[in-house]
Protein backbone atom coordinates (compact mmCIF):
# COMPACT_ATOMS: atom_id res chain seq x y z
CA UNK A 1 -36.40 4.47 12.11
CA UNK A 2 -34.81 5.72 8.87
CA UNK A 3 -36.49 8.96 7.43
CA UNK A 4 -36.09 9.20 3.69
CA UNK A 5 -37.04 12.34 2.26
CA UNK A 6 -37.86 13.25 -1.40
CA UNK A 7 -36.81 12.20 -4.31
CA UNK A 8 -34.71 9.55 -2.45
CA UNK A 9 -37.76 8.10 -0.77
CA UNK A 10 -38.71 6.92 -4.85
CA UNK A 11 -35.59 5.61 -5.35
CA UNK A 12 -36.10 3.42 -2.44
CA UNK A 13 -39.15 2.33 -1.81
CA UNK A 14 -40.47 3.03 -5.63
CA UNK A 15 -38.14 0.54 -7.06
CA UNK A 16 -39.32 -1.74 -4.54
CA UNK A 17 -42.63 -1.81 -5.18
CA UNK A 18 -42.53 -2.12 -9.09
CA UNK A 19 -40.00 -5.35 -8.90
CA UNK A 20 -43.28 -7.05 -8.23
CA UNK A 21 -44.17 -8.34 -11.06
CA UNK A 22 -40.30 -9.50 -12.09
CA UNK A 23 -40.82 -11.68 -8.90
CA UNK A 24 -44.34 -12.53 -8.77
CA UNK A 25 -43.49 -14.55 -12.45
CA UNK A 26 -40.42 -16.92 -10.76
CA UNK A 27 -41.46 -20.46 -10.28
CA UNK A 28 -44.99 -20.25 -12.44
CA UNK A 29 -45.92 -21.78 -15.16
CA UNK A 30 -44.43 -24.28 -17.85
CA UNK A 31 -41.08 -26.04 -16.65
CA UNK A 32 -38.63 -26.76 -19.68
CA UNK A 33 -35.92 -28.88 -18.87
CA UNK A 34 -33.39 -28.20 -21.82
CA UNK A 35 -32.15 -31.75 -21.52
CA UNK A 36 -35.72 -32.98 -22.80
CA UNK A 37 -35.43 -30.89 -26.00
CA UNK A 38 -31.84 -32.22 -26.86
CA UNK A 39 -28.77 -30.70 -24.88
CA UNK A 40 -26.63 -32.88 -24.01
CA UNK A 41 -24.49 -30.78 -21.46
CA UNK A 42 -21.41 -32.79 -21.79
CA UNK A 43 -19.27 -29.42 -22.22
CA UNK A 44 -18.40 -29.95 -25.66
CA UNK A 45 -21.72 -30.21 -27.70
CA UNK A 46 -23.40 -27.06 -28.53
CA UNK A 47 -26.27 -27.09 -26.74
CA UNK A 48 -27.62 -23.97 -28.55
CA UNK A 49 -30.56 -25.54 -30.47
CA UNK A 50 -31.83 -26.92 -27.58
CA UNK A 51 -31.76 -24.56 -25.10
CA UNK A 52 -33.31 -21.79 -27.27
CA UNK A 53 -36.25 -24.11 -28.40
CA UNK A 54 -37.04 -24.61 -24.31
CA UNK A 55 -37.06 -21.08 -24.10
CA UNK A 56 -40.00 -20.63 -27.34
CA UNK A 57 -41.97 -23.06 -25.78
CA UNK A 58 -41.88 -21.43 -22.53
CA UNK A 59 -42.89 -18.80 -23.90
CA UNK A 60 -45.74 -19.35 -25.57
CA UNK A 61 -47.41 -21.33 -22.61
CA UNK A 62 -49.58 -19.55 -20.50
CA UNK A 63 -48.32 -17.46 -18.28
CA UNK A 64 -44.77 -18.60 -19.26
CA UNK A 65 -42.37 -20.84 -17.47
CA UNK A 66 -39.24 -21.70 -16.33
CA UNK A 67 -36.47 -23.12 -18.36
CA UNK A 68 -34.19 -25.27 -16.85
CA UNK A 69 -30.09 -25.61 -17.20
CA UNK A 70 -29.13 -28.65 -14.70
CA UNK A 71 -26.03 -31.31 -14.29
CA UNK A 72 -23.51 -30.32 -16.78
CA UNK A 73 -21.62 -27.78 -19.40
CA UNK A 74 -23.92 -27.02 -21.71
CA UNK A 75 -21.94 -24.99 -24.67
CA UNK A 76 -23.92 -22.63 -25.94
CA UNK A 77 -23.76 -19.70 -29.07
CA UNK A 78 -26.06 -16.64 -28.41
CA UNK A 79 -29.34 -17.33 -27.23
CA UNK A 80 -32.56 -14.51 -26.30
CA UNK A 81 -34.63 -14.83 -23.53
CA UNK A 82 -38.12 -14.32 -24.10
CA UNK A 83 -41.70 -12.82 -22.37
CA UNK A 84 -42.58 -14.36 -19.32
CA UNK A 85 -39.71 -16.91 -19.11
CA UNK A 86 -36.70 -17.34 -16.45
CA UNK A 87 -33.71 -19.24 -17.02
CA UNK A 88 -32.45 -21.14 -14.09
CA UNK A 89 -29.29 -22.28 -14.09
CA UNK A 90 -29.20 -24.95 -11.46
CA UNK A 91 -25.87 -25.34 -8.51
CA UNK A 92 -23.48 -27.57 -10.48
CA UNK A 93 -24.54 -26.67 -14.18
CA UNK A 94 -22.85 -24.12 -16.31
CA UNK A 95 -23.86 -22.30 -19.63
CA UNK A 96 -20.47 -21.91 -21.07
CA UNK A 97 -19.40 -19.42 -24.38
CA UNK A 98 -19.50 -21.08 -27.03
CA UNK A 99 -15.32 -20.60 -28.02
CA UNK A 100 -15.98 -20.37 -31.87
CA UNK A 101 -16.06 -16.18 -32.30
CA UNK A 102 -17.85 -16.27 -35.28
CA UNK A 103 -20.84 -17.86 -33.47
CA UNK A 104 -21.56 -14.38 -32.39
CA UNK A 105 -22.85 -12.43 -35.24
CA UNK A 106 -21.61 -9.50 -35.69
CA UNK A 107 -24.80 -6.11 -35.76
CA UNK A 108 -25.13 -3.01 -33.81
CA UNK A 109 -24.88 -3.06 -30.01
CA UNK A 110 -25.84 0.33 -28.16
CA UNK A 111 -25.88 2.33 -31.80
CA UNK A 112 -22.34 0.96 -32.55
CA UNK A 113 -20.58 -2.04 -33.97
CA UNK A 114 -20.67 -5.08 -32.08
CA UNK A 115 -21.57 -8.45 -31.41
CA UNK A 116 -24.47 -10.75 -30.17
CA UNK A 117 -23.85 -11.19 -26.26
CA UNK A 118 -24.48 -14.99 -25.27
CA UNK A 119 -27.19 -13.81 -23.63
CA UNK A 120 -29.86 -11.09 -24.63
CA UNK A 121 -33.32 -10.08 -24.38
CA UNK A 122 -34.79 -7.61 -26.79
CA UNK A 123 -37.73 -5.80 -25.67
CA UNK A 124 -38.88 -8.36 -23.45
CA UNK A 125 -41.01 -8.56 -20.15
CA UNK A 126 -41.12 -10.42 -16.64
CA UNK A 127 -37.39 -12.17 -17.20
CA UNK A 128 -35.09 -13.98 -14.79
CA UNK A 129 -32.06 -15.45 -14.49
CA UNK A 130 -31.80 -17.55 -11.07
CA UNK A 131 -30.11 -20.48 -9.49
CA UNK A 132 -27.14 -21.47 -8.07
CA UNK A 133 -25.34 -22.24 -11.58
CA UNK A 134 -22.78 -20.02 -13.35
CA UNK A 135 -22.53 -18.19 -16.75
CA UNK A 136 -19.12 -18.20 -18.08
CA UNK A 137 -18.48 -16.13 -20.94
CA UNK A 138 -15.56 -18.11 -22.05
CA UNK A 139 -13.35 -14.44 -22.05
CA UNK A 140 -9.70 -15.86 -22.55
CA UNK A 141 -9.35 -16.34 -26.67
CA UNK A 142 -11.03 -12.57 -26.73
CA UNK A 143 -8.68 -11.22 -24.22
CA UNK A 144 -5.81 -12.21 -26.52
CA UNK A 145 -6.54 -11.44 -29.37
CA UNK A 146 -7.95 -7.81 -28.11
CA UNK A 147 -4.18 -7.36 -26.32
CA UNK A 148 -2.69 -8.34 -29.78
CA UNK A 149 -4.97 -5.56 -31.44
CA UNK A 150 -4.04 -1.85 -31.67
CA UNK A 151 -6.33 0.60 -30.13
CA UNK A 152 -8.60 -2.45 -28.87
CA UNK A 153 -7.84 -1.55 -25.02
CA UNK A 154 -11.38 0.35 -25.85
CA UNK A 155 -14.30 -0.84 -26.20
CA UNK A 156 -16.03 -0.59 -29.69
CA UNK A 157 -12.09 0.47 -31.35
CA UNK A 158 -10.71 -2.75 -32.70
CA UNK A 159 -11.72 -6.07 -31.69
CA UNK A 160 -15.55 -6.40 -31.41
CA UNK A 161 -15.97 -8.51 -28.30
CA UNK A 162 -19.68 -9.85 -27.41
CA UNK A 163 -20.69 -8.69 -24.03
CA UNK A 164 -22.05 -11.49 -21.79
CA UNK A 165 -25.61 -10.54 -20.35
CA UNK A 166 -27.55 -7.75 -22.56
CA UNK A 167 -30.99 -6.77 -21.61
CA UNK A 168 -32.42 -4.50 -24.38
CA UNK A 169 -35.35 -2.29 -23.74
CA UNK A 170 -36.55 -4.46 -21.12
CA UNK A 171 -39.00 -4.36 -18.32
CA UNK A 172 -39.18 -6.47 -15.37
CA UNK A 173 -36.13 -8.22 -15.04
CA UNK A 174 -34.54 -10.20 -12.19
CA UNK A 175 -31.15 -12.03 -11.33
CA UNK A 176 -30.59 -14.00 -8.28
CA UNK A 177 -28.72 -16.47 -7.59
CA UNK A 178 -25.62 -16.77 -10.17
CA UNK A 179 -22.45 -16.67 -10.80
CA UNK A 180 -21.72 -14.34 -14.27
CA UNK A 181 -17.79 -14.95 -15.15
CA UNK A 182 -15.16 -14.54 -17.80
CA UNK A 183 -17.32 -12.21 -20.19
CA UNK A 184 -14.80 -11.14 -23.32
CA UNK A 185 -16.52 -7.71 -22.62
CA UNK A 186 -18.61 -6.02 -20.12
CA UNK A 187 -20.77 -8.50 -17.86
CA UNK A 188 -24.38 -7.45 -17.48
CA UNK A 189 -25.46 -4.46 -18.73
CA UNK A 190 -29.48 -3.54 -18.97
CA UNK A 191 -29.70 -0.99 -21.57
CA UNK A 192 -32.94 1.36 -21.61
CA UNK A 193 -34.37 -1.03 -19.54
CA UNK A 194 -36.76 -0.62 -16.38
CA UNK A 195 -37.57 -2.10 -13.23
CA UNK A 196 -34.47 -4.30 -12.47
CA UNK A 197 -33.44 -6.79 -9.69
CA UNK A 198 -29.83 -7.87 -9.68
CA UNK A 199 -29.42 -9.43 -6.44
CA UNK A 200 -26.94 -12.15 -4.63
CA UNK A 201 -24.69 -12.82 -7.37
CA UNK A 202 -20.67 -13.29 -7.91
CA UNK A 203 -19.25 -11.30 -10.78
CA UNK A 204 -16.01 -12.32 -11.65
CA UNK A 205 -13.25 -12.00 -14.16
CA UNK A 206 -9.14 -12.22 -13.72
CA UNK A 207 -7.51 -8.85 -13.25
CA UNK A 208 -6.60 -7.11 -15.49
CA UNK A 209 -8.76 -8.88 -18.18
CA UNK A 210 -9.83 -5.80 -20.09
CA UNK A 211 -13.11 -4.20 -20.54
CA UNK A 212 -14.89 -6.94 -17.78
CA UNK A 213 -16.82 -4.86 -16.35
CA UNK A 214 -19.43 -6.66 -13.67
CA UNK A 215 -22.60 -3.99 -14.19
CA UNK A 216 -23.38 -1.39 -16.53
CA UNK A 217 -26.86 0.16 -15.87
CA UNK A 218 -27.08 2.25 -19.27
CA UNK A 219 -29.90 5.02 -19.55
CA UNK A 220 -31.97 2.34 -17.22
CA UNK A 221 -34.07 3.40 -14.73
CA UNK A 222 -35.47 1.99 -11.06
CA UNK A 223 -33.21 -0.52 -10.02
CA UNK A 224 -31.77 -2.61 -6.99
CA UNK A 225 -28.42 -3.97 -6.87
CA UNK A 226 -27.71 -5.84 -3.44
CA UNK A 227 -25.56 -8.45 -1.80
CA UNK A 228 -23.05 -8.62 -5.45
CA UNK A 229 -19.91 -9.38 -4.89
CA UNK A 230 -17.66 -7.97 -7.71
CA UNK A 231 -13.73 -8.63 -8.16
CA UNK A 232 -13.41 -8.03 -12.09
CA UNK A 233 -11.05 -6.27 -14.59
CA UNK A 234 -12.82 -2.93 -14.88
CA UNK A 235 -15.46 -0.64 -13.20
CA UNK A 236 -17.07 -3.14 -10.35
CA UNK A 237 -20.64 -1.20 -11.28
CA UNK A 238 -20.20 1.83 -14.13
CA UNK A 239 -23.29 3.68 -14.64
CA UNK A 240 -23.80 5.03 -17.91
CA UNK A 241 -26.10 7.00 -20.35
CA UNK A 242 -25.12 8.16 -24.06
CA UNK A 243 -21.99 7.73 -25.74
CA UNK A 244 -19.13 10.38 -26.24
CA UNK A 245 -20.09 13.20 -28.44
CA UNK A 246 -23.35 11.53 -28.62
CA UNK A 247 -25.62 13.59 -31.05
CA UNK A 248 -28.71 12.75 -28.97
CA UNK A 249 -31.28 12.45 -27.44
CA UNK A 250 -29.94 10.23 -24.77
CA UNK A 251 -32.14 8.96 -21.66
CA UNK A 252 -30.81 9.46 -18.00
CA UNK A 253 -30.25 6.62 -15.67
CA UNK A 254 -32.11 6.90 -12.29
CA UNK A 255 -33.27 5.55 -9.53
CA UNK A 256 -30.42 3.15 -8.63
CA UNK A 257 -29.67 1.92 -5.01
CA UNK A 258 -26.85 -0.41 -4.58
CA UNK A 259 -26.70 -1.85 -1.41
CA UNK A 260 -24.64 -3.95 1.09
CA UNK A 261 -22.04 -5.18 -1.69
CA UNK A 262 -18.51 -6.08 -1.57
CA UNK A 263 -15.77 -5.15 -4.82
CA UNK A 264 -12.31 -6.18 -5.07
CA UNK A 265 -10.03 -5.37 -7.91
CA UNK A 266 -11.33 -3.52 -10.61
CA UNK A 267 -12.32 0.40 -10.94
CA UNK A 268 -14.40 0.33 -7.83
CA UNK A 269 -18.36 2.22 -7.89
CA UNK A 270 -18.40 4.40 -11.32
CA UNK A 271 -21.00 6.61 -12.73
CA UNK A 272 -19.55 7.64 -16.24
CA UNK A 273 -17.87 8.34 -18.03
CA UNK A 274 -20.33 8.16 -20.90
CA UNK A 275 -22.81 10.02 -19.45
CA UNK A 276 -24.64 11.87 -22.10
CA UNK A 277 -27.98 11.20 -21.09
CA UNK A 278 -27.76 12.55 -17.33
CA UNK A 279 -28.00 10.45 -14.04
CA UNK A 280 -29.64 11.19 -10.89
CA UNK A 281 -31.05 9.60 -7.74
CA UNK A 282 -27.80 7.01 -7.42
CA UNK A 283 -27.46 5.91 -3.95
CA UNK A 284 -24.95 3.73 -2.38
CA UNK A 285 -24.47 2.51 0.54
CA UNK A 286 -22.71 -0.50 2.80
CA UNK A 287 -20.26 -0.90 0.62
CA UNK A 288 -16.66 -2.68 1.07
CA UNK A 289 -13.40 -2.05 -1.20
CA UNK A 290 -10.82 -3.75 -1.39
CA UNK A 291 -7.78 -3.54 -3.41
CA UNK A 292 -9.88 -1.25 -5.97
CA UNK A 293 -8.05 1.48 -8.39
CA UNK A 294 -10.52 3.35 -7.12
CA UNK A 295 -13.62 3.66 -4.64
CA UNK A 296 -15.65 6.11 -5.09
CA UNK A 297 -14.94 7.58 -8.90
CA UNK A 298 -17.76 9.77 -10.93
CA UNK A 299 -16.46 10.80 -14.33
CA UNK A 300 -17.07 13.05 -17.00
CA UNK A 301 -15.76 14.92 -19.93
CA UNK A 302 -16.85 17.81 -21.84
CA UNK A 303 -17.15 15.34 -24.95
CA UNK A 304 -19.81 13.21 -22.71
CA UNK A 305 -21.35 14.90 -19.92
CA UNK A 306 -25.14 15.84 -18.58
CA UNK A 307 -26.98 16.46 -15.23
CA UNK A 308 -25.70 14.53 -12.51
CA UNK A 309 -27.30 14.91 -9.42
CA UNK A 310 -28.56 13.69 -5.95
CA UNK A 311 -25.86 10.78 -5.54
CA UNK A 312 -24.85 9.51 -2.15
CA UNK A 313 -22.39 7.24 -0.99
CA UNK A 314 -22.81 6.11 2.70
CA UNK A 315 -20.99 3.35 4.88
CA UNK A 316 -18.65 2.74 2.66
CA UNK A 317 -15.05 0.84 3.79
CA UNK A 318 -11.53 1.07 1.46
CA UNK A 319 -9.08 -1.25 2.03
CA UNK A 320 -5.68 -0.67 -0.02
CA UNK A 321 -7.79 1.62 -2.51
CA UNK A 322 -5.43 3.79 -4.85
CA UNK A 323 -7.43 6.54 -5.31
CA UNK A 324 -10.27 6.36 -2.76
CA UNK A 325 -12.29 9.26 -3.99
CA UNK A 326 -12.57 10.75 -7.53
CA UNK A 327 -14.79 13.26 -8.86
CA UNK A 328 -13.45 14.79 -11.95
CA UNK A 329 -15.22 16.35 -15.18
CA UNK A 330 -11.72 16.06 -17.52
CA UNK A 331 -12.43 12.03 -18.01
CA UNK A 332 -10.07 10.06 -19.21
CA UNK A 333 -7.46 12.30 -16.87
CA UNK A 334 -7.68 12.99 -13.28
CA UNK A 335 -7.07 16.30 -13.15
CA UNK A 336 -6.27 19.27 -16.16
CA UNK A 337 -2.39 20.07 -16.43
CA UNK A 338 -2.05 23.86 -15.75
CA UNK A 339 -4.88 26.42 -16.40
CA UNK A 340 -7.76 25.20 -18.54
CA UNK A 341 -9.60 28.12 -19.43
CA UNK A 342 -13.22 27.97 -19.68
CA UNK A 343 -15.47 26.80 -22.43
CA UNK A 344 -18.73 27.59 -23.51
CA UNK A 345 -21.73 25.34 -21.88
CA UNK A 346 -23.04 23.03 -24.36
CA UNK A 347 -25.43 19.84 -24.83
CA UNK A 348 -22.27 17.53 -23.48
CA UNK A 349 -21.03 19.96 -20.45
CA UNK A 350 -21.02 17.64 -17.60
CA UNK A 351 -23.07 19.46 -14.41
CA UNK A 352 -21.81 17.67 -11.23
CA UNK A 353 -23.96 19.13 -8.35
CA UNK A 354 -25.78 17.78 -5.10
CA UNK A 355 -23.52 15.12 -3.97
CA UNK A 356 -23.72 13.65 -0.51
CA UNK A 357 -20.87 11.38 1.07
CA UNK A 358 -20.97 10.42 4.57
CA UNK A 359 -19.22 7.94 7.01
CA UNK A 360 -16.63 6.65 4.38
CA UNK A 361 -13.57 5.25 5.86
CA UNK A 362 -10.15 4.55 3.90
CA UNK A 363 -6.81 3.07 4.70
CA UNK A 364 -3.86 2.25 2.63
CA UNK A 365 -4.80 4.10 -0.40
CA UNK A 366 -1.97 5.66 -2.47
CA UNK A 367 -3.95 8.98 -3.01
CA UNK A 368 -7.32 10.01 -0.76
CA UNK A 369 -8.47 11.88 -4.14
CA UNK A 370 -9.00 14.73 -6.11
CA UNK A 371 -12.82 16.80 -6.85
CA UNK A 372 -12.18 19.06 -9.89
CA UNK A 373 -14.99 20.47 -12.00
CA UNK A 374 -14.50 22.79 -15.08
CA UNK A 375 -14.09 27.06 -14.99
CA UNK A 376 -17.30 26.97 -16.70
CA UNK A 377 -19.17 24.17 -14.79
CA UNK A 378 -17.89 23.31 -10.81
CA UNK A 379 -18.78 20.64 -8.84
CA UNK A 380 -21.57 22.35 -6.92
CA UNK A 381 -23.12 21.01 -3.06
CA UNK A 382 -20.63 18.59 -2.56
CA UNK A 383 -21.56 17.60 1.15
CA UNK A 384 -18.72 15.36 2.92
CA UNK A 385 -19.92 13.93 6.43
CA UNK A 386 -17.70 11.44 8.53
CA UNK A 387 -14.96 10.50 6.61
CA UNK A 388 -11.95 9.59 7.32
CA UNK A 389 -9.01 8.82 4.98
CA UNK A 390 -5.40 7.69 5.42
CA UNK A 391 -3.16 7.77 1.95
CA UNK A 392 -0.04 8.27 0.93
CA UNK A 393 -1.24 12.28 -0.83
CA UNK A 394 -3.99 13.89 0.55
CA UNK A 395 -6.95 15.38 -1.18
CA UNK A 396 -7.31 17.84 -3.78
CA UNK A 397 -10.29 20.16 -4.72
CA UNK A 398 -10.77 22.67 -7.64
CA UNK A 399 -13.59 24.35 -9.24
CA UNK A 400 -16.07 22.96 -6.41
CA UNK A 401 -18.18 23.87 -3.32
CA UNK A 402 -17.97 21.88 -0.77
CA UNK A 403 -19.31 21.65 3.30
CA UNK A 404 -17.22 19.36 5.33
CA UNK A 405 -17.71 18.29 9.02
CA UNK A 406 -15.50 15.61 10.55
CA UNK A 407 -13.18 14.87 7.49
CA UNK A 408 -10.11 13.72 8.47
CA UNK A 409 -7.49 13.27 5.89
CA UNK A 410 -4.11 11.50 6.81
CA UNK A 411 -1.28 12.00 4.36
CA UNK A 412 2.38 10.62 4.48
CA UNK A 413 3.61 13.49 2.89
CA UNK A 414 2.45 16.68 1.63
CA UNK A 415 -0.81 18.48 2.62
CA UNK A 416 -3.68 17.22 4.16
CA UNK A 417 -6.30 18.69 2.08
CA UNK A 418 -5.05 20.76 -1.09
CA UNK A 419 -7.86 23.56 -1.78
CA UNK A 420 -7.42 25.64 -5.25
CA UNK A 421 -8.10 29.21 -5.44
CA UNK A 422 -11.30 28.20 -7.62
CA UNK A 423 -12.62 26.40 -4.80
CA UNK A 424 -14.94 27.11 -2.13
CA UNK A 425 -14.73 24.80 1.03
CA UNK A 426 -16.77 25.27 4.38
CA UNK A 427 -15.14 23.33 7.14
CA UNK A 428 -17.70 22.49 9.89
CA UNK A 429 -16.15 20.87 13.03
């Protein structure tokens, strides 16, 4: 029997029990097939019209219903989901992007400038998005033209790109089922949004199409991901909360567990780097990299940073991971060149403590990692169980505290396990 203890004991079985109600609303109510209000899913009409006026009526019947995507393409421009209603996408059908850009308006997104995502909900309740069918952002003609763009290799700087799934202030939400490709942005992100089930689903875009990332909790709270299989552009999941130099306030995210998943390509497991609103109770474990930049990677900056705390990784497997573990509060670098002296703690100082990881292994990375925190705020309880690492460098800590027992780090050249003069490491055997 597993004993959870704690805060962690919420995370798990409290997210559990409040998905309830996203659930308990699947397969009620009013079915609205979108072919009986006009779509013609032949892959070239836009279907928009049709589909959004299924999901009104859905949801203004009782108890709300199900809306129905089946047999075809059905082009769409942006369309919101609504109280009470889930969208099923049926095996063999595809909502496809509509590939005119200036179907999606352009408004704020996340208190910057942006675009309508294809799909959104704005302060909505008891959502879904199930079946076996696929959303396909229709990415490519955004890719392009944000390669062709100066500065646009960020998001928000240049060309505004849609994002492809956008919950908004939400509550209740669940997706099962899907396939989510090809977004010209990041994937799914629920932002300020509670009570989430993401859950057996493919998220895919072609590496290195940029920005894609699969899953962005942002300042969302109480959520299972499980059984997602993520080989993307980007982060694989990046958990964020505020923006950089964000003038506040800013919500944390919690109460995340991501579970038995599998990521190829991408930027691997991330929590940051815009992280202004804090994030704690993050656990992860039965996870598989492969071919990842990275695997495990929490970043910060002292432009960005908050409380982050009680994270765990556990059962995790790299295969052919660059970097397989990075901690680091000097986001978008690695590591600071030379001395950095200290700086006074402020609003944005990113504080990196109580960090469990345990029974990782790695093989084939280029680099088994680097922990650095700042002079003025280390990476503090760092607790490193089980792990085992083969890479071409070893690993490097600075400003941190950190307990080992049974780490095992297996260089090509140079040392094992670097340790700075700022750091603190306790090696148990």
């Amino acid at each position: 029997m597993k004993i959870v203890s704690g805060v962690g004991l919420v995370a798990l079985l409290g997210v559990g029990m409040m998905t309830q109600s996203a659930f308990a609303q699947s397969g009620t109510g009013k079915v609205c097939d979108a072919r009986k209000y006009g779509a013609k899913a032949d892959g070239v009409t836009k279907d928009t019209k049709a589909i959004q006026a299924a999901i009104d009526d859905c949801s203004k019947a009782k108890g709300g219903g199900t809306v129905t995507l089946s047999g075809g393409t059905f082009v769409s421009a942006p369309i919101v989901l609504k109280d009470n209603v889930t969208l099923e996408i049926v095996k063999g059908a595809t909502l496809l992007g509509s590939p005119d850009h200036e179907d999606y308006p352009q408004l704020e997104v996340f208190r910057a400038a942006g675009r309508q995502s294809l799909v959104s909900a704005n302060h909505a309740k008891n959502i879904a998005i199930t079946g076996g069918g696929v959303i396909d952002g229709n990415g490519q003609s955004w890719w392009t033209e944000a390669r062709n763009t100066p500065g646009s290799g960020i998001v928000g700087v240049g060309v505004f790109r849609p994002r492809l799934v956008v919950f908004n202030y939400c509550q209740h939400i669940r997706m099962e089922g899907v396939t989510v490709q090809n977004s010209p942005s990041w994937q799914i992100i629920p932002y300020y949004s509670d009570d989430i089930v993401i859950r057996n689903i493919r998220v895919l875009a072609p590496y290195p199409s940029p920005n894609t990332d699969a899953i962005d909790p942002f300042s969302s709270s109480n959520m299972v991901i499980d059984h997602v299989f993520a080989d993307t552009g980007d982060d694989n999941i990046a958990i964020k909360s505020g923006e950089i130099n964000s003038p506040g306030p800013d919500s944390p995210s919690r109460n995340i567990t991501i579970t038995d998943c599998d990521f190829e390509h991408g930027h691997g497991l991330s929590i940051g780097s815009e992280i202004a609103g804090g994030a704690q109770n993050i656990h992860a474990e039965r996870i598989h990299f492969k071919g990842t930049d990275q695997g495990i990677r929490i970043k910060s900056g002292r432009d960005r940073g908050n409380d982050v705390s009680n994270i765990s990784f556990k059962d995790l497997t790299m295969e052919d991971v660059k970097t397989a573990i990075l901690i680091t509060e000097y986001y978008p670098h690695p590591a600071p060149e030379g001395d950095v002296p200290a700086e006074p703690v402020g609003r944005l100082t990113p504080k990196f403590h109580n960090f469990t990881i345990e029974n990782v292994t790695a093989t084939g990375s280029n680099s088994a990692g680097t922990i650095v925190g700042l002079p003025e705020s280390p990476v503090l309880e760092l607790q490193m169980k089980n792990v085992h690492i083969a890479a071409k460098t070893g690993l490097s800590i600075a400003y941190a505290t950190v307990a080992m027992q049974d780490v095992v780090v297996t260089p090509q050249t140079g040392e094992a396990i670097k340790i700075a003069a700022t750091a603190k490491v306790t090696i148990k055997k």
